[in-house]
N, C-alpha and C. Protein backbone atom coordinates (compact mmCIF):
# COMPACT_ATOMS: atom_id res chain seq x y z
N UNK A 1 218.17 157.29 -90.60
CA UNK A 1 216.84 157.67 -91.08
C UNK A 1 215.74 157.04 -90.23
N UNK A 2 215.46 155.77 -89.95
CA UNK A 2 214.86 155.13 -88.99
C UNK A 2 214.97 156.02 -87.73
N UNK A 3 215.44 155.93 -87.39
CA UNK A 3 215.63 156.97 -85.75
C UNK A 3 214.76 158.17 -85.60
N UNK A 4 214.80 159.25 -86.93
CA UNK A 4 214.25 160.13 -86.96
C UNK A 4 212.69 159.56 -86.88
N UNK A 5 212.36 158.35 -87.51
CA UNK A 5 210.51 158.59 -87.75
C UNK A 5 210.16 157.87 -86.20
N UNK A 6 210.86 157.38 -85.20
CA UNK A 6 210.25 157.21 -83.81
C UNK A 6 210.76 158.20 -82.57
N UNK A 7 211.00 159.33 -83.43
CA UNK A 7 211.71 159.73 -82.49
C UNK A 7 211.04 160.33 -81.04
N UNK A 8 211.18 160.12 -80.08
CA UNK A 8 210.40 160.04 -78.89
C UNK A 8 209.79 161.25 -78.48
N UNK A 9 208.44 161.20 -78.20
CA UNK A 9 207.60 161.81 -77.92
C UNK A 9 207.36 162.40 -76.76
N UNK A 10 207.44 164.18 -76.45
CA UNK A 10 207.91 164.62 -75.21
C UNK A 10 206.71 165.51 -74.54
N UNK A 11 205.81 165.55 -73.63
CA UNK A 11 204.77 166.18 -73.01
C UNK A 11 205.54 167.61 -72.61
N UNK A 12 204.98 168.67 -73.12
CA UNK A 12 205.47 170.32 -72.31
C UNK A 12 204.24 170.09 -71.25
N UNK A 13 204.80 169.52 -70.11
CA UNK A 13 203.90 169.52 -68.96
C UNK A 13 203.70 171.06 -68.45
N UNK A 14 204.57 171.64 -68.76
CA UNK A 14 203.91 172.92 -68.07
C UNK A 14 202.96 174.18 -69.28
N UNK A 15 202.96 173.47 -69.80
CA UNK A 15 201.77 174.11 -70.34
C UNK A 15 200.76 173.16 -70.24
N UNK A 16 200.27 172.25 -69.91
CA UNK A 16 199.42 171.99 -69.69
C UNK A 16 198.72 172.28 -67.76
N UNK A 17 199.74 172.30 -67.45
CA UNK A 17 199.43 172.75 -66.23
C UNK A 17 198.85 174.44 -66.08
N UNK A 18 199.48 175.44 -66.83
CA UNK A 18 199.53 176.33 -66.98
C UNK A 18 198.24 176.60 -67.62
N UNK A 19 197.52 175.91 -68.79
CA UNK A 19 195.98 175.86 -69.13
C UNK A 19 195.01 175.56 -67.65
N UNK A 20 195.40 174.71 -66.95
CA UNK A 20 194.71 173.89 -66.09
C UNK A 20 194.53 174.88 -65.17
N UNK A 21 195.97 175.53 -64.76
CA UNK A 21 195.60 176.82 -63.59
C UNK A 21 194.91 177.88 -63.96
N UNK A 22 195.52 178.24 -65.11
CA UNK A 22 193.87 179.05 -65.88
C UNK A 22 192.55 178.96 -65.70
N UNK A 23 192.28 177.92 -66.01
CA UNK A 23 190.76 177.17 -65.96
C UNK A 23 190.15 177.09 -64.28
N UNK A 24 191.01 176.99 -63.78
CA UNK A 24 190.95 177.05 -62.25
C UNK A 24 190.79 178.72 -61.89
N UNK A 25 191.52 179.48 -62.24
CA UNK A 25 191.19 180.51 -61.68
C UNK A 25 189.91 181.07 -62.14
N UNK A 26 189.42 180.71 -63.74
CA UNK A 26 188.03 181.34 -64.16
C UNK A 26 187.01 180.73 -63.61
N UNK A 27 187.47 179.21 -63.15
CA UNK A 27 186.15 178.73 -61.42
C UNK A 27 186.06 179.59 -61.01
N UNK A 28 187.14 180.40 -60.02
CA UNK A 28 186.72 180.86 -59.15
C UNK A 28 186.42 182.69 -59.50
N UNK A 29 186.79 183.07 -60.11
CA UNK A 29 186.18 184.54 -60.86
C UNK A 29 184.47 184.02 -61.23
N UNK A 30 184.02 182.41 -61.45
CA UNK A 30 182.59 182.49 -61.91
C UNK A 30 182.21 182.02 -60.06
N UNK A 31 182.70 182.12 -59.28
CA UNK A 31 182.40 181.62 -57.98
C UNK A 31 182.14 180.12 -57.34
N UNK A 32 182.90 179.56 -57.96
CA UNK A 32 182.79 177.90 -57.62
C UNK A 32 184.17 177.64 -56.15
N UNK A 33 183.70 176.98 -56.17
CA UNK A 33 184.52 176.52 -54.92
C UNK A 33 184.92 175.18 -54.84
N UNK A 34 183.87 174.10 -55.32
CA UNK A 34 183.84 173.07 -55.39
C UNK A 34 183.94 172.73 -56.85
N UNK A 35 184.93 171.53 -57.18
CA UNK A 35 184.92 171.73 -59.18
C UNK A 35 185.18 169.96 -59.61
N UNK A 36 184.71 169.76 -60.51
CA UNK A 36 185.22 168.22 -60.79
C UNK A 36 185.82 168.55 -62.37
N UNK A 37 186.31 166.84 -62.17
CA UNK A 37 187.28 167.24 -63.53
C UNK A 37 187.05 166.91 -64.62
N UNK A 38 185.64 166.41 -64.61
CA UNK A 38 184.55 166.82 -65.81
C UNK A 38 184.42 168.17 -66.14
N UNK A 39 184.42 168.83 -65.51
CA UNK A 39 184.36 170.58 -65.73
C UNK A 39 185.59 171.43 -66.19
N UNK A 40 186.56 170.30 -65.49
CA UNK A 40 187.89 171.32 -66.13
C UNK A 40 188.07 170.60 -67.65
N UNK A 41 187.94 169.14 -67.79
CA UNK A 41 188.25 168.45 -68.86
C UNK A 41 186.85 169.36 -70.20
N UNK A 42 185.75 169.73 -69.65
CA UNK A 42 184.93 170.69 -70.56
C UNK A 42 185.15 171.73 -71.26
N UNK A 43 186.41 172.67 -70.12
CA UNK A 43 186.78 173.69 -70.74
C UNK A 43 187.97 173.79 -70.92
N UNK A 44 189.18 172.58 -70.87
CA UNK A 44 190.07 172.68 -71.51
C UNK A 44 190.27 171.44 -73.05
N UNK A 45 189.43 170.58 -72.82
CA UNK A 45 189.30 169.10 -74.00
C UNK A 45 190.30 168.60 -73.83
N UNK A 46 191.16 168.62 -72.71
CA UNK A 46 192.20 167.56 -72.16
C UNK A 46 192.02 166.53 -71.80
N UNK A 47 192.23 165.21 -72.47
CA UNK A 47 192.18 164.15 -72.00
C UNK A 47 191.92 163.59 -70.37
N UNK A 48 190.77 162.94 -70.10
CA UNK A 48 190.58 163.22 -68.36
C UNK A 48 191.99 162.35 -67.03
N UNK A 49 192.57 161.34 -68.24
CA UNK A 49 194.31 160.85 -67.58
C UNK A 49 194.92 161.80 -67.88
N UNK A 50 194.80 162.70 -68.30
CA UNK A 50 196.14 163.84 -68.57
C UNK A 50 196.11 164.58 -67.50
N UNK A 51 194.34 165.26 -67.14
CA UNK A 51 194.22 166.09 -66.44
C UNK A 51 194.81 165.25 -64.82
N UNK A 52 194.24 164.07 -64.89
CA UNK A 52 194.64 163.14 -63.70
C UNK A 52 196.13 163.52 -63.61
N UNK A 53 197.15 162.85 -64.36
CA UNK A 53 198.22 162.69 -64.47
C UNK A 53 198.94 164.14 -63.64
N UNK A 54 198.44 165.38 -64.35
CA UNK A 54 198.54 166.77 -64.17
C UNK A 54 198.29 166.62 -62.11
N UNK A 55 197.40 166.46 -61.97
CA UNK A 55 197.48 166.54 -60.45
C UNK A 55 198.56 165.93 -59.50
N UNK A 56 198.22 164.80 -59.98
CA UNK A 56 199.08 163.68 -59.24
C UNK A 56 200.71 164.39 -59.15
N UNK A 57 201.44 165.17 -60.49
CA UNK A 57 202.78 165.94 -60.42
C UNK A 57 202.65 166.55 -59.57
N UNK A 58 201.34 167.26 -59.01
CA UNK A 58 201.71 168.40 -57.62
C UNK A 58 202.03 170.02 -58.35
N UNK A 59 202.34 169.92 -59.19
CA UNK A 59 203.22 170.93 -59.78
C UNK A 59 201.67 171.89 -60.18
N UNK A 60 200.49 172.48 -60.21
CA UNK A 60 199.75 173.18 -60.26
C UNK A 60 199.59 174.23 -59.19
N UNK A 61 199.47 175.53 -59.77
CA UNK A 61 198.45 176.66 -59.09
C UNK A 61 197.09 176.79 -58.60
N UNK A 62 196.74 176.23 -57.42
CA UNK A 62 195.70 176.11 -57.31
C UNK A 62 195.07 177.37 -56.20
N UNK A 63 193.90 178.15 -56.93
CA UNK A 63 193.57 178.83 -56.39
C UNK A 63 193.08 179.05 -54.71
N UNK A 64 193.52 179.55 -53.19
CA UNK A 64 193.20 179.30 -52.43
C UNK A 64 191.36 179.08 -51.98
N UNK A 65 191.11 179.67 -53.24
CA UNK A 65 188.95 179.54 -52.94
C UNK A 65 188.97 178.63 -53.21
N UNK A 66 189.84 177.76 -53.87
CA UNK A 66 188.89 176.07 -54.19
C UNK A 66 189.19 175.51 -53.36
N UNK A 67 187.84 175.07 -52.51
CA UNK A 67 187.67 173.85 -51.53
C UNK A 67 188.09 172.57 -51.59
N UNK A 68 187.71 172.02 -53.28
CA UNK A 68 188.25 170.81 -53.56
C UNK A 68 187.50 170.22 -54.90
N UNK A 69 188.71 169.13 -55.71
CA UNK A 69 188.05 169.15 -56.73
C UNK A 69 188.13 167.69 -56.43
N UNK A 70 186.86 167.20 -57.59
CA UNK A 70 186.66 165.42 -57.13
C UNK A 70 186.46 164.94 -58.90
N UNK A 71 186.66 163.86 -58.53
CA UNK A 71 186.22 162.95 -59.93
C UNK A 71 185.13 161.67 -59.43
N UNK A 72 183.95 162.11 -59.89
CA UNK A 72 182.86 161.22 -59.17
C UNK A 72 182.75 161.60 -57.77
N UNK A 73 182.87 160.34 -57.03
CA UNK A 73 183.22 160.31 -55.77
C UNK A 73 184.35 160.53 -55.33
N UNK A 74 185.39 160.16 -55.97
CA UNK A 74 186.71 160.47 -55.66
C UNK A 74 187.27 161.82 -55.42
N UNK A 75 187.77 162.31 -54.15
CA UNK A 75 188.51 163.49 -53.48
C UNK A 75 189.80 163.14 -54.34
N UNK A 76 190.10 164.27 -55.47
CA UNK A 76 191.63 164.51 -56.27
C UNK A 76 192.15 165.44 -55.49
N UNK A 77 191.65 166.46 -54.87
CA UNK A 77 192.66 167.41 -54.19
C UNK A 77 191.13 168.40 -53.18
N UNK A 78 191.67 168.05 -52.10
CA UNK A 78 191.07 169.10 -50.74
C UNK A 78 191.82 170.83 -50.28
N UNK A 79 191.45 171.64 -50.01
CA UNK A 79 192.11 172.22 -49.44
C UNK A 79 192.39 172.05 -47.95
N UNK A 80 191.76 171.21 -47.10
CA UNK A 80 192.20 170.23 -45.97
C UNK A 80 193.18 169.47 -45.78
N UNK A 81 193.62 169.34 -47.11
CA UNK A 81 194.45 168.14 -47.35
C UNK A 81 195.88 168.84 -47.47
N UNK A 82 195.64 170.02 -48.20
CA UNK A 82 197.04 170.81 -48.88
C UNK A 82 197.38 172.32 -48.21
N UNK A 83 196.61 172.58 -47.06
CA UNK A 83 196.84 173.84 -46.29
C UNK A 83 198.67 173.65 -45.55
């Protein structure tokens, strides 16, 4: 009985990725090029380490129009970087 109430807690990373590439492609249908992850964390309410976390796997669709997305100052992903 114990076992069942901790029983470990599992992320469906690909749906969250799968929201994220979404959100990415309606950037670029509204014509952005450039995007931070204040903007994606706006229109998805994903935690902004999740959305982090989400990059860092690699595992996203990222539309070839986006130039690059940043957090602050920080470069999260270039298309310079990933051609």
């Amino acid at each position: 009985m114990e076992e069942k109430k901790f029983k470990k807690y599992e992320l469906n990373w690909e749906r969250y990725e799968k929201a994220i590439s979404n959100v990415l492609k309606n950037f670029v249908e509204r014509g952005f090029e450039k995007i931070t992850i204040e903007e994606i964390w706006f229109e998805t309410s994903l935690p902004k380490d999740l959305i982090l976390e989400i990059f860092q796997r690699g595992n996203l669709e990222i539309p070839k129009e986006i130039k690059e997305i940043k957090d602050k100052n920080l470069t999260i992903w270039s298309s310079e970087n990933n051609d």
